[in-house]
C-alpha atoms as a PDB file:
ATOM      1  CA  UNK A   1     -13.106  11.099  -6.616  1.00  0.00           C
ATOM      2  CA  UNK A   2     -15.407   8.224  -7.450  1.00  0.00           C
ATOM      3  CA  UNK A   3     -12.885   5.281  -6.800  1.00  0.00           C
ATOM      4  CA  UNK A   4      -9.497   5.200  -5.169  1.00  0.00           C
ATOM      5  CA  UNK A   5      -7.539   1.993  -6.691  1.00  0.00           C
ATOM      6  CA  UNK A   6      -4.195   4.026  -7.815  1.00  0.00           C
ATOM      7  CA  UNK A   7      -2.638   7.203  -7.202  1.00  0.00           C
ATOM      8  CA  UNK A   8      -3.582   8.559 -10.657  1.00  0.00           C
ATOM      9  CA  UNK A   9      -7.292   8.817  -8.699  1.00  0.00           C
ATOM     10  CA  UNK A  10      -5.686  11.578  -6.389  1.00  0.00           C
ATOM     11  CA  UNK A  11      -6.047  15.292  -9.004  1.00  0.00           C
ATOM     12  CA  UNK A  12      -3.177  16.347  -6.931  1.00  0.00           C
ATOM     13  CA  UNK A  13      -0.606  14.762  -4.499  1.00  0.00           C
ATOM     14  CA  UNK A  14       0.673  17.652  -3.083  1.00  0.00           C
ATOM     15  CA  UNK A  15      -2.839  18.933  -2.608  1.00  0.00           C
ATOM     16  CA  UNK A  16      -3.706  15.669  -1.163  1.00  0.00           C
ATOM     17  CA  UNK A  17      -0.708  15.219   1.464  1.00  0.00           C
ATOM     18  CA  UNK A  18      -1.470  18.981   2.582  1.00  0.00           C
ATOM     19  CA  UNK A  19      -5.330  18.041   2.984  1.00  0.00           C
ATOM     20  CA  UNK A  20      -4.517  15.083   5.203  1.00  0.00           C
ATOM     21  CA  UNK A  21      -1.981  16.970   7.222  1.00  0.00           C
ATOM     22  CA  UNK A  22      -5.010  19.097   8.146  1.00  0.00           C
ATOM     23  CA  UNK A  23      -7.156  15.940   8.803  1.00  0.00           C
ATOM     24  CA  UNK A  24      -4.241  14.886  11.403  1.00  0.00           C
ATOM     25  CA  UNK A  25      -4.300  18.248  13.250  1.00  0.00           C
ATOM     26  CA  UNK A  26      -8.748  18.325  13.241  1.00  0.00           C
ATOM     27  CA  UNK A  27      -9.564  14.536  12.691  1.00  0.00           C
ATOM     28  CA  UNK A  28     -13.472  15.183  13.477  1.00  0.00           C
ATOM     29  CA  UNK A  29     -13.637  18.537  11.574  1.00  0.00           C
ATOM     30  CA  UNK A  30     -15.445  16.300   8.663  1.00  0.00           C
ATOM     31  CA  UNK A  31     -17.772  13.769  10.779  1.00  0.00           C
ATOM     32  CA  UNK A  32     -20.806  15.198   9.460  1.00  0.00           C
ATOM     33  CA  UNK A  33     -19.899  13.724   6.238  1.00  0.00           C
ATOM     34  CA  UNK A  34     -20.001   9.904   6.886  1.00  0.00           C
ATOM     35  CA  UNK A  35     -23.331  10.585   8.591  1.00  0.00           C
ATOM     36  CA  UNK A  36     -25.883   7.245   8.820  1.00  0.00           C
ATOM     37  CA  UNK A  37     -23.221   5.662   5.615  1.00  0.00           C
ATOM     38  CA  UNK A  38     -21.447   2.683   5.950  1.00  0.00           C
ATOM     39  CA  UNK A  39     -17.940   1.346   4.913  1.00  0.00           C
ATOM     40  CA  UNK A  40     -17.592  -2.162   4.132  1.00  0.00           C
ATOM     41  CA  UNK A  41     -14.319  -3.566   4.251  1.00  0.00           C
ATOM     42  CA  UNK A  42     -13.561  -6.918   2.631  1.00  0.00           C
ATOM     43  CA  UNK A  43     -10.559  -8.891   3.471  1.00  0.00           C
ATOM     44  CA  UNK A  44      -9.197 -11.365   0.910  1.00  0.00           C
ATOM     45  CA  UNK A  45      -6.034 -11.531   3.154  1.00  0.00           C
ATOM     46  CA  UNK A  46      -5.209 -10.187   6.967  1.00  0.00           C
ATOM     47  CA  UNK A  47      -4.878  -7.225   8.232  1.00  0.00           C
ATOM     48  CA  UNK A  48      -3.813  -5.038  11.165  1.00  0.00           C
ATOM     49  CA  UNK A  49      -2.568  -1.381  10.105  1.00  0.00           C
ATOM     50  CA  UNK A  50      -5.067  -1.448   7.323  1.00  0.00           C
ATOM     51  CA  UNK A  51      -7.408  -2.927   9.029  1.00  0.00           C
ATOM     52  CA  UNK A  52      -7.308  -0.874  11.790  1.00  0.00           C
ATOM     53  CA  UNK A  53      -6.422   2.831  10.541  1.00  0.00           C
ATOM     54  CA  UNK A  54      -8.972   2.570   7.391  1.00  0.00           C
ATOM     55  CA  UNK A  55     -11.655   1.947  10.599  1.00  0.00           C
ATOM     56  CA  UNK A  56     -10.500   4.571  12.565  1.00  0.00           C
ATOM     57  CA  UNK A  57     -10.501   6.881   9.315  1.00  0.00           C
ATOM     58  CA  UNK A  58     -13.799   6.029   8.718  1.00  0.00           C
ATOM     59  CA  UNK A  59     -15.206   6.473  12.156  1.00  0.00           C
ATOM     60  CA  UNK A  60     -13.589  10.350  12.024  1.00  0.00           C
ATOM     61  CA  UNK A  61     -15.872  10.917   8.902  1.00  0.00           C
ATOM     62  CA  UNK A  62     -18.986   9.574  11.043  1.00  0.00           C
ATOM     63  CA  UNK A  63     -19.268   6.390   9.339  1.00  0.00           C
ATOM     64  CA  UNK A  64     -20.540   3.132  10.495  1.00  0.00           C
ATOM     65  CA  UNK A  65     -18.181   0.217   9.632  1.00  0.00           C
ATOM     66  CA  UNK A  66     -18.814  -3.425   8.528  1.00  0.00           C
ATOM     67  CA  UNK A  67     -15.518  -5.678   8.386  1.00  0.00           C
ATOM     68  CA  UNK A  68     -15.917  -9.322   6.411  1.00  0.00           C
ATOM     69  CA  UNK A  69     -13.393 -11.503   6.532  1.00  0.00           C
ATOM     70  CA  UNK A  70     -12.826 -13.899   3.642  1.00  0.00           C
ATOM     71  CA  UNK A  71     -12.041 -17.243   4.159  1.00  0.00           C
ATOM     72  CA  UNK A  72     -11.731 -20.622   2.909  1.00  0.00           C
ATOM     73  CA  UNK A  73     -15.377 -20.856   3.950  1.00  0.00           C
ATOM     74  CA  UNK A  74     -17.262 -18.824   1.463  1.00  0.00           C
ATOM     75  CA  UNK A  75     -15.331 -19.100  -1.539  1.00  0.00           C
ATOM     76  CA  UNK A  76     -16.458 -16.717  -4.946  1.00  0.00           C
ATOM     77  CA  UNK A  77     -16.390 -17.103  -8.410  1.00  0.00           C
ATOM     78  CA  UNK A  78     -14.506 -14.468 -10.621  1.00  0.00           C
ATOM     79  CA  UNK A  79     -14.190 -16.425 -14.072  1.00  0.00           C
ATOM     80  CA  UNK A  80     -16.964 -15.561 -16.583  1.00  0.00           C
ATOM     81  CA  UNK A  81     -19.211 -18.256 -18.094  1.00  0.00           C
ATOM     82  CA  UNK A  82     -17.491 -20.705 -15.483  1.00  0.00           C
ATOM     83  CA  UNK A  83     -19.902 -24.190 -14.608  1.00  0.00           C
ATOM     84  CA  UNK A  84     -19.956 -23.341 -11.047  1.00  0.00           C
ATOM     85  CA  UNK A  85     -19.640 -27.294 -10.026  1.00  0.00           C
ATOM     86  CA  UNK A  86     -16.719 -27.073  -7.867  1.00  0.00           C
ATOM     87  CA  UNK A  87     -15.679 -25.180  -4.383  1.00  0.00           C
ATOM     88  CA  UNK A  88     -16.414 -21.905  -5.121  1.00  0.00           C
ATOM     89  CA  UNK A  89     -20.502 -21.599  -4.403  1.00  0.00           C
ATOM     90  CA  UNK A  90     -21.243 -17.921  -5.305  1.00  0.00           C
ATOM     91  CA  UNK A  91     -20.016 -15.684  -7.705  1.00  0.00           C
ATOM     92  CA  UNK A  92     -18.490 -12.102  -7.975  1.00  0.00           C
ATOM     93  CA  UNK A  93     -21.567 -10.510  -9.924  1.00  0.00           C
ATOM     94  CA  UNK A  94     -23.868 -11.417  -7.320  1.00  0.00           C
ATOM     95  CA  UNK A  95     -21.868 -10.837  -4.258  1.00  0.00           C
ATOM     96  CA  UNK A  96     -20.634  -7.459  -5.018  1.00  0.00           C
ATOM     97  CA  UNK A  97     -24.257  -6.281  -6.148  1.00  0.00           C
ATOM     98  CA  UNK A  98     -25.175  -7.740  -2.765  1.00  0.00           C
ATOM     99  CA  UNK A  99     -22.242  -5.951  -0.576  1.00  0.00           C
ATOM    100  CA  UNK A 100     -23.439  -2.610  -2.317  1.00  0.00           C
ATOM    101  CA  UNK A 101     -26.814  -2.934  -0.974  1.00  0.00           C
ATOM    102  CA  UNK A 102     -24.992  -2.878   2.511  1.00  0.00           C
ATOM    103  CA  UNK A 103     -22.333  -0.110   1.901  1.00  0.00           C
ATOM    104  CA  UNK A 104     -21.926   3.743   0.532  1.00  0.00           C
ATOM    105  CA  UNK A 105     -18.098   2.623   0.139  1.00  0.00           C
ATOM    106  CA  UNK A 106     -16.552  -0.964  -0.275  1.00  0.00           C
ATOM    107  CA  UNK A 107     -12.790  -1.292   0.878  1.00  0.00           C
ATOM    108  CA  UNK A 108     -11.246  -4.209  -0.564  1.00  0.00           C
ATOM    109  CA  UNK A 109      -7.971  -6.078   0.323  1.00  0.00           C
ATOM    110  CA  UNK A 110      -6.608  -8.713  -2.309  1.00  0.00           C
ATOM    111  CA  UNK A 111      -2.824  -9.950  -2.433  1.00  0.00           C
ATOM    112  CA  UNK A 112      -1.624 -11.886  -5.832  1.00  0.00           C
ATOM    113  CA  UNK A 113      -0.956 -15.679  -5.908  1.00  0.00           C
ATOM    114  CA  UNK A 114       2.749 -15.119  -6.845  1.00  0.00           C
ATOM    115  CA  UNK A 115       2.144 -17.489  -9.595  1.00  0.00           C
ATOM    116  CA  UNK A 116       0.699 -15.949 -12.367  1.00  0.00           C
ATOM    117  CA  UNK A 117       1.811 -13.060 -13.526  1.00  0.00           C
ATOM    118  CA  UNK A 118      -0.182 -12.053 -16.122  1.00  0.00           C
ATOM    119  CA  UNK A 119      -3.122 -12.811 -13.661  1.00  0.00           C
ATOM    120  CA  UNK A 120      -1.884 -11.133 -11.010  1.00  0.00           C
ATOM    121  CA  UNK A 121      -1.450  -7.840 -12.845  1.00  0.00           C
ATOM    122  CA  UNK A 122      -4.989  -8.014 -14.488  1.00  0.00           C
ATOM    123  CA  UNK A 123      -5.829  -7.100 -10.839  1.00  0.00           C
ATOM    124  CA  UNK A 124      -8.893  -9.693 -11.785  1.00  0.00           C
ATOM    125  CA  UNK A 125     -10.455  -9.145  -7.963  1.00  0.00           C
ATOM    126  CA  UNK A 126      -9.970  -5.731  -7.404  1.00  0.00           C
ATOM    127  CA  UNK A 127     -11.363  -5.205 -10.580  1.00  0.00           C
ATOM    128  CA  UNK A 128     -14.139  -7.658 -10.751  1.00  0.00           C
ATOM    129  CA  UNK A 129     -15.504  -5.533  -7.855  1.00  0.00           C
ATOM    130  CA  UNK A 130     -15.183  -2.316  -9.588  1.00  0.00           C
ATOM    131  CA  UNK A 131     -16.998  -4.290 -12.524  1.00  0.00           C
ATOM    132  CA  UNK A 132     -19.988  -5.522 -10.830  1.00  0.00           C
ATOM    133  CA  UNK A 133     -20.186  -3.048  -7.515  1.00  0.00           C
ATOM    134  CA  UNK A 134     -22.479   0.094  -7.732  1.00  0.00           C
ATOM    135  CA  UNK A 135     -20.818   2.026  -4.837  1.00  0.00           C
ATOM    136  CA  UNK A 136     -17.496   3.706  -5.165  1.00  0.00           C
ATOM    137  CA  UNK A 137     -14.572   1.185  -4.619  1.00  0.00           C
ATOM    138  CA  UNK A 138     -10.918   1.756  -2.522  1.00  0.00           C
ATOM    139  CA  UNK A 139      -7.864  -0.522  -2.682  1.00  0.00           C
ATOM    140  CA  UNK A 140      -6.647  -1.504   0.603  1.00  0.00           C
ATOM    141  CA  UNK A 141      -3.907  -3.148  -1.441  1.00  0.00           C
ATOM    142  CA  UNK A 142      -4.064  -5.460  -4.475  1.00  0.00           C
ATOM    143  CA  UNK A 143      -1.578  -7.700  -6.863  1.00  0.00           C
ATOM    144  CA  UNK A 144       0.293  -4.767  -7.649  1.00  0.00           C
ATOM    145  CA  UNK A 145      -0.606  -1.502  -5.668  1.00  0.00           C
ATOM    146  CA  UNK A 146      -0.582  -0.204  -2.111  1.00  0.00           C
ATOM    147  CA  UNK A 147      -1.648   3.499  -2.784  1.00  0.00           C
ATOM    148  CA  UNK A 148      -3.028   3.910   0.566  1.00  0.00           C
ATOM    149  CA  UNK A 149       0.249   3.043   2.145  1.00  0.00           C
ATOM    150  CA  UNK A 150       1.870   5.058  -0.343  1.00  0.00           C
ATOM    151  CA  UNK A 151       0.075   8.396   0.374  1.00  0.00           C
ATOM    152  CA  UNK A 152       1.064   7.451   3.999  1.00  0.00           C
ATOM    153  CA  UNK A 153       4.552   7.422   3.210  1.00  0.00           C
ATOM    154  CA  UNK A 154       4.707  10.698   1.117  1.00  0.00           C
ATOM    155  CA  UNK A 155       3.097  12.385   4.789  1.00  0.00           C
ATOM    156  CA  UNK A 156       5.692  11.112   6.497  1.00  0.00           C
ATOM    157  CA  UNK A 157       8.434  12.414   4.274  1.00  0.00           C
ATOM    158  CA  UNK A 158       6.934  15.906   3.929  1.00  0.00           C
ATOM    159  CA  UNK A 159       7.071  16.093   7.786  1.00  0.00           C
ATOM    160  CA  UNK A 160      10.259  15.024   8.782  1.00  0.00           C
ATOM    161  CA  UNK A 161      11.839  16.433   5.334  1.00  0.00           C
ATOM    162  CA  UNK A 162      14.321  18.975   6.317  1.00  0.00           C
ATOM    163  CA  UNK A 163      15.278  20.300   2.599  1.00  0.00           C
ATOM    164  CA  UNK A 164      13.225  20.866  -0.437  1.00  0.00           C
ATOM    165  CA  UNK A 165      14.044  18.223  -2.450  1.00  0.00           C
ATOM    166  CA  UNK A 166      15.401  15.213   0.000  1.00  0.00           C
ATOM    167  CA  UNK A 167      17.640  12.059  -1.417  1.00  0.00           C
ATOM    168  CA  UNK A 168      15.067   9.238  -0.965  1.00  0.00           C
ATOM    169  CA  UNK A 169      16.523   5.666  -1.241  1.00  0.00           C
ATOM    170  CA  UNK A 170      14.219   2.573  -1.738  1.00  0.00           C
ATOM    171  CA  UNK A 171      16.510  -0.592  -0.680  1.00  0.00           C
ATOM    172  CA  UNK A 172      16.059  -4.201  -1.422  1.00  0.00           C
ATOM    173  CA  UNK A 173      16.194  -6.300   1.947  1.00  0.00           C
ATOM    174  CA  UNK A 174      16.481 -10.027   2.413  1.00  0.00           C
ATOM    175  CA  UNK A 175      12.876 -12.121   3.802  1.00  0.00           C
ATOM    176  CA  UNK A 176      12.703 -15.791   3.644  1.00  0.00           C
ATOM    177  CA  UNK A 177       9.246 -15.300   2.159  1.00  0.00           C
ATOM    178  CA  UNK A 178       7.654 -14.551  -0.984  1.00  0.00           C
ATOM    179  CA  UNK A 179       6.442 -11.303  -0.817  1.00  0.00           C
ATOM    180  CA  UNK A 180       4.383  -8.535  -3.289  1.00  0.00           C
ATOM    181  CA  UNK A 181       5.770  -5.787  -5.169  1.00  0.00           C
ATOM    182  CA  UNK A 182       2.986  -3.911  -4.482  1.00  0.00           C
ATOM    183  CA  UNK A 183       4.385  -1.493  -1.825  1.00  0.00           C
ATOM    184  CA  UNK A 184       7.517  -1.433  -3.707  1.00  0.00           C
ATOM    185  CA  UNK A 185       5.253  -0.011  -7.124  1.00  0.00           C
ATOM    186  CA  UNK A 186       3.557   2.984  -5.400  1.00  0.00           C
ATOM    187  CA  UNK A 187       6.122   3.749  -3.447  1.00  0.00           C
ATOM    188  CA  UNK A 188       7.976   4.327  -6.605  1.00  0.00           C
ATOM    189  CA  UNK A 189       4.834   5.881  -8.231  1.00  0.00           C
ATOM    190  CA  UNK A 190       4.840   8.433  -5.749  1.00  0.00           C
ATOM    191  CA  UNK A 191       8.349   9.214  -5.539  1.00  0.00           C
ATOM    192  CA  UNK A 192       8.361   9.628  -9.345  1.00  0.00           C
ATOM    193  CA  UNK A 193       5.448  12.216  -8.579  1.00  0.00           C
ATOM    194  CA  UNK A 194       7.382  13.997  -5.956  1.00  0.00           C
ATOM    195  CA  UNK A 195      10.002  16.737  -5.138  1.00  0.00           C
ATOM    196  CA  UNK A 196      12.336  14.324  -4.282  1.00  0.00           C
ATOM    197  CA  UNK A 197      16.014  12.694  -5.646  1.00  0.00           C
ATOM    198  CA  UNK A 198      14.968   9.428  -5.430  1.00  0.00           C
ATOM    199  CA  UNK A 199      16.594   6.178  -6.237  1.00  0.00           C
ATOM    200  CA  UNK A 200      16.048   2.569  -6.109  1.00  0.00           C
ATOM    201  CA  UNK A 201      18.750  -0.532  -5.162  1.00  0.00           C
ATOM    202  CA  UNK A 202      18.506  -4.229  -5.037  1.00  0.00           C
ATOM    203  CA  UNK A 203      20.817  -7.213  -5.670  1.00  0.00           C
ATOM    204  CA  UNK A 204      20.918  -8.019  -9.842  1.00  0.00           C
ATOM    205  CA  UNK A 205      17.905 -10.050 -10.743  1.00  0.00           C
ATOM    206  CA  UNK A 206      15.676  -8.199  -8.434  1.00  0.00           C
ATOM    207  CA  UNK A 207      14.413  -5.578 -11.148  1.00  0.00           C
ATOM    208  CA  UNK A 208      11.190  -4.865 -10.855  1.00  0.00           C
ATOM    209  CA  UNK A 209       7.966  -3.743 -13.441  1.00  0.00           C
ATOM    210  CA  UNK A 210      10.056  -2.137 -15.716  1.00  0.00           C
ATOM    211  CA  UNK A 211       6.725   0.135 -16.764  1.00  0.00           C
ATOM    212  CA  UNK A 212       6.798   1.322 -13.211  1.00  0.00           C
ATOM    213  CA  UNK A 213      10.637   1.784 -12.731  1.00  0.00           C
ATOM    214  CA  UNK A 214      10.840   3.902 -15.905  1.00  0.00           C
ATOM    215  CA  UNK A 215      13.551   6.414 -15.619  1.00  0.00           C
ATOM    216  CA  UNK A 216      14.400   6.068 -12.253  1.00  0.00           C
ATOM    217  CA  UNK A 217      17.553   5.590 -11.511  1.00  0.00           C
ATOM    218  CA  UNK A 218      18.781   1.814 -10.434  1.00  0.00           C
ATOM    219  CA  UNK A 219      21.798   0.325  -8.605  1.00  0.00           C
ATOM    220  CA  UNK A 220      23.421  -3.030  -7.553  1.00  0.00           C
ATOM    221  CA  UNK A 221      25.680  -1.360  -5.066  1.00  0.00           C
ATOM    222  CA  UNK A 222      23.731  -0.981  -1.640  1.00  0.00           C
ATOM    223  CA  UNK A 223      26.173   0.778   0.321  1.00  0.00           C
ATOM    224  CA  UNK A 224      27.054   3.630  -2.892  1.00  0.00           C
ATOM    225  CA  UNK A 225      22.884   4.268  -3.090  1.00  0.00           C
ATOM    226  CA  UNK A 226      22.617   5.198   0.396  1.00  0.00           C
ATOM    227  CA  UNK A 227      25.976   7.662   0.358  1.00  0.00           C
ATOM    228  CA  UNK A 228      24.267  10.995   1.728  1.00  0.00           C
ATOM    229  CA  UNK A 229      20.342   9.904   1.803  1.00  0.00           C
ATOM    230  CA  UNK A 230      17.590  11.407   3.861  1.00  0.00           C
ATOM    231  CA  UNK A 231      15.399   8.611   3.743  1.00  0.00           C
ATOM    232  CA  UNK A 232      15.692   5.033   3.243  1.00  0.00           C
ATOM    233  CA  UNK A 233      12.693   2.978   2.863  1.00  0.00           C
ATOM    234  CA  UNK A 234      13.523  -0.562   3.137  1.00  0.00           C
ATOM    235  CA  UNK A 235      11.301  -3.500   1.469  1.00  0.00           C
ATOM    236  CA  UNK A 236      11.502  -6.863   0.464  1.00  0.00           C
ATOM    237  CA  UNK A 237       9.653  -8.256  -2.790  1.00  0.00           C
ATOM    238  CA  UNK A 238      10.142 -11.610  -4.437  1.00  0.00           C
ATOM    239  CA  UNK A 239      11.477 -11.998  -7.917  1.00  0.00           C
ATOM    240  CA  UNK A 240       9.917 -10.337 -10.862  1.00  0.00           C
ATOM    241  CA  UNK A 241      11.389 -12.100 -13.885  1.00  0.00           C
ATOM    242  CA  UNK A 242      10.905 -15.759 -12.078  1.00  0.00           C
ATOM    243  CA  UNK A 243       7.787 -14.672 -11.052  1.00  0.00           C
ATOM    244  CA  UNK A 244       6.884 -14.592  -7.115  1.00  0.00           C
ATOM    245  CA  UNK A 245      10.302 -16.684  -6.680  1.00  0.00           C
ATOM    246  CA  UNK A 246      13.036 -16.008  -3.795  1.00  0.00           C
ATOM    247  CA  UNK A 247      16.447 -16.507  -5.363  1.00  0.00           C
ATOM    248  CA  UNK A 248      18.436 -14.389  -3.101  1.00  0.00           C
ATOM    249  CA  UNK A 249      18.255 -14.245   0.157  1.00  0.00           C
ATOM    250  CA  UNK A 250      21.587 -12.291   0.509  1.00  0.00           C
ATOM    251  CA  UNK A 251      22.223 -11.214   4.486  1.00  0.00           C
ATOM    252  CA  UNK A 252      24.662  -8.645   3.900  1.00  0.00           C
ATOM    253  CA  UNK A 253      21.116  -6.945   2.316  1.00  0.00           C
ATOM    254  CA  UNK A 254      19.799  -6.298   5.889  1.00  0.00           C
ATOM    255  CA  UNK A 255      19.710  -2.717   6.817  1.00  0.00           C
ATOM    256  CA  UNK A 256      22.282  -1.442   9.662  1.00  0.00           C
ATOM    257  CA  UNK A 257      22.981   1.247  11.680  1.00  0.00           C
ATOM    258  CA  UNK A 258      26.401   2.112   9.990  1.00  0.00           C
ATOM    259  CA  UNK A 259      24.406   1.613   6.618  1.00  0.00           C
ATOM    260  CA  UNK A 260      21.683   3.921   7.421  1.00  0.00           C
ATOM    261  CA  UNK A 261      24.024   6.827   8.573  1.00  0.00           C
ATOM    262  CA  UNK A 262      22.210  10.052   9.459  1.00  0.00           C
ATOM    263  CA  UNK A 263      19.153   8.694   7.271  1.00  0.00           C
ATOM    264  CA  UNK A 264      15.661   8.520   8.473  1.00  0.00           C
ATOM    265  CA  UNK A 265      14.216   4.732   8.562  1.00  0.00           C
ATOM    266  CA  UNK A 266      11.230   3.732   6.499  1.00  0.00           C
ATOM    267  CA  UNK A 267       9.210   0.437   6.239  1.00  0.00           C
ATOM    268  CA  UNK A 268       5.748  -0.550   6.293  1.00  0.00           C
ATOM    269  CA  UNK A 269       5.407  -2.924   8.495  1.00  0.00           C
ATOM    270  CA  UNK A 270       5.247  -5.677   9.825  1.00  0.00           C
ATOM    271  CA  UNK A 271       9.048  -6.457   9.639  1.00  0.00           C
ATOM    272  CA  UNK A 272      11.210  -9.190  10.486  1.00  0.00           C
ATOM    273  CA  UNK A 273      13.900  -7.651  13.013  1.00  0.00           C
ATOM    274  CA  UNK A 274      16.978  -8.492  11.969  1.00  0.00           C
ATOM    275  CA  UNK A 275      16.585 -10.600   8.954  1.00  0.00           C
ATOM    276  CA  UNK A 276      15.441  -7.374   7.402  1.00  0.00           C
ATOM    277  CA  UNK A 277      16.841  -4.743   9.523  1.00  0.00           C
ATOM    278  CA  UNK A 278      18.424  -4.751  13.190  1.00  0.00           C
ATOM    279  CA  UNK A 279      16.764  -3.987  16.119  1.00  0.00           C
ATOM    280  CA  UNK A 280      19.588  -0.959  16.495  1.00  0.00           C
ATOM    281  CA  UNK A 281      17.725   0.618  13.531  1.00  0.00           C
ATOM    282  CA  UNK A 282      14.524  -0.280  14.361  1.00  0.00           C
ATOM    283  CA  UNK A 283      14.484   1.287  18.264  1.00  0.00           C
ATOM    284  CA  UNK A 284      17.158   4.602  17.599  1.00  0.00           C
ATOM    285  CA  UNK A 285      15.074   7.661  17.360  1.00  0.00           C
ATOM    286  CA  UNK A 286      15.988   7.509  13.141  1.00  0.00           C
ATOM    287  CA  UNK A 287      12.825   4.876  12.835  1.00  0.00           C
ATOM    288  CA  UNK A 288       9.673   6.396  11.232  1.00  0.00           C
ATOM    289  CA  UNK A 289       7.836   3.273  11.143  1.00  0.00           C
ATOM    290  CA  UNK A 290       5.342   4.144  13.974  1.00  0.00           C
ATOM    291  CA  UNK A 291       4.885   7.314  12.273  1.00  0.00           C
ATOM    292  CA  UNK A 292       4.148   5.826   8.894  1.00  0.00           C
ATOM    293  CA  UNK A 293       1.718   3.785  10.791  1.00  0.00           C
ATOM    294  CA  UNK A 294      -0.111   6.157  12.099  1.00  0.00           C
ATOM    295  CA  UNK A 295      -0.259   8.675   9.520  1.00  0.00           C
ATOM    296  CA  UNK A 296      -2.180   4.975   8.012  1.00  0.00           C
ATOM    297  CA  UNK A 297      -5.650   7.073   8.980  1.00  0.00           C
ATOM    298  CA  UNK A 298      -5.187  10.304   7.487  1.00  0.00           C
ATOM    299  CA  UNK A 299      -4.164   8.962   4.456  1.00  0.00           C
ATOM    300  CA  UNK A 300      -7.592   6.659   4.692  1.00  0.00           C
ATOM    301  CA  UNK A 301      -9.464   9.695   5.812  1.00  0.00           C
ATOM    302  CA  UNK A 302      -8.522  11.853   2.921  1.00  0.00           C
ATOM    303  CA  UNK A 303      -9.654   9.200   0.389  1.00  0.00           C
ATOM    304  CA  UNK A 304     -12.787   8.714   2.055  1.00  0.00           C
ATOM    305  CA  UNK A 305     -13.842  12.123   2.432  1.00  0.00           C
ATOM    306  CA  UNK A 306     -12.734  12.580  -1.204  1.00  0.00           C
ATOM    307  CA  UNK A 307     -15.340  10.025  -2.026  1.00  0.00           C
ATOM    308  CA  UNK A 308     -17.784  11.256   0.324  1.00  0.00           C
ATOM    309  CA  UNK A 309     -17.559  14.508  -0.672  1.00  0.00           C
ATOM    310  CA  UNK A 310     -18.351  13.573  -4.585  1.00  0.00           C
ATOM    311  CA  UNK A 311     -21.718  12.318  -3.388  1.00  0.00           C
END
């Protein structure tokens, strides 16, 4: 693997989920690998799981880490031929040229502005840094993809999955923010991928990329979608269409104990208790979140050592 910025970089899911399995159960069985290299990890916007699992991952592997924080304080350049006589004082070629003579791997975390689509989707940071970096590059979530949380999620399932093929539900929940649809996107990237029956709801309006949806199948009826699920992975994401807008913030969307039924409970984290689900949810022994969280690292490790291991 030379980068990791979608899950089309993995050769095979299932291979992958089974490898980091096996990283959970022997997390040091690798720490030769990351041996005197370094990970830098750059945050565009904060962090805590991320932050704090990719590290972890890392330090399994026997790497040494370097965390930079981006702020309003040094402020880079992305645009090409730009007259840099404004704010931003250095620019993208330079800096990641620089950051590579510091790292073996460089982690980078970039949200979208919510403003410009077309932007947004031209993933212009994470791929400026692929651009102009000369070490091997990892998405610690961007515009549109969270593939690291993704492979997370697809552990989690494939441990707590009782049946071969499980009914996997991804629900729309209210937030009075505007948030991403990048967990939303690989989350449905990797269902799509996966032995599962999987099917997405939301209120109408709320229809995401349709060149990530595809085929799968989508409702408007919360309550029919989750008849009979295994899992339910709940997630709020703004408006597609009016781009990065909130134009529902529909209550009766929050998920419930009586909703849920004998489902397990999936979300990323953090979560707003109940605006987007209750706390009954959130503390009955039906919650995976902690797990998801934790299974953060392994899903880190295995992309690292995938890198690592390609030299």
């Amino acid at each position: 693997m030379k980068h990791y910025l979608t899950l089309n970089d993995l050769t095979s899911i299932e291979t992958a989920i089974q490898e980091a399995m096996a990283l959970k159960s022997d997390p040091y069985k690798y720490k030769y690998l990351g041996a005197q290299k370094t990970l830098v990890m750059l945050f565009f916007n904060a962090s805590l799981r991320t932050r704090l699992s990719t590290e972890k991952a890392a330090k399994h592997l026997g790497m040494e880490v370097i965390v930079l924080n981006v702020t309003d304080s040094w402020q880079l350049e992305f645009e090409a031929g730009v007259v840099m006589n404004l704010e931003s004082s250095e620019h993208v070629k330079e800096a990641a040229q620089v950051i590579s003579q510091y790292a073996d791997i460089l982690a980078v975390r970039a949200f979208p502005s919510l403003k410009n689509k077309e932007k947004d989707q031209s993933e212009w940071i994470l791929t400026s840094f692929v651009k102009y970096a000369t070490v091997p590059v990892v998405n610690m979530e961007s515009a549109t993809g969270h593939p690291l949380q993704a492979l997370a999620d697809a552990i989690t399932i494939e441990e707590l999955k009782t049946k071969k093929t499980p009914k996997v539900v991804l629900s729309w929940a209210p937030h009075p923010k505007a948030l991403p649809h990048a967990v939303a996107n690989s989350f449905i990237e990797m269902m799509q991928a996966s032995d599962v029956n999987f099917s997405i709801v939301h209120p109408q309006g709320y229809d995401l990329d349709p060149n990530i949806v595809k085929e799968t199948p989508v409702s408007y009826l919360q309550d029919k979608a989750l008849e009979s699920a295994d899992f339910v992975y709940v997630k709020n994401w703004s408006n597609y269409q009016a781009y990065g807008e909130v134009t529902s913030q529909d209550a009766s969307w929050m998920m419930t104990k009586q909703k849920l039924g004998s489902a397990i409970f999936m979300h990323c984290l953090p979560v707003r208790r109940n605006v987007v689900v209750e706390d009954a949810v959130l503390d009955s022994e039906q919650s995976a979140v902690i797990m998801q969280s934790n299974n953060r690292t392994y899903a880190a490790q295995l992309v690292l050592k995938k890198i690592l291991e390609n030299g």
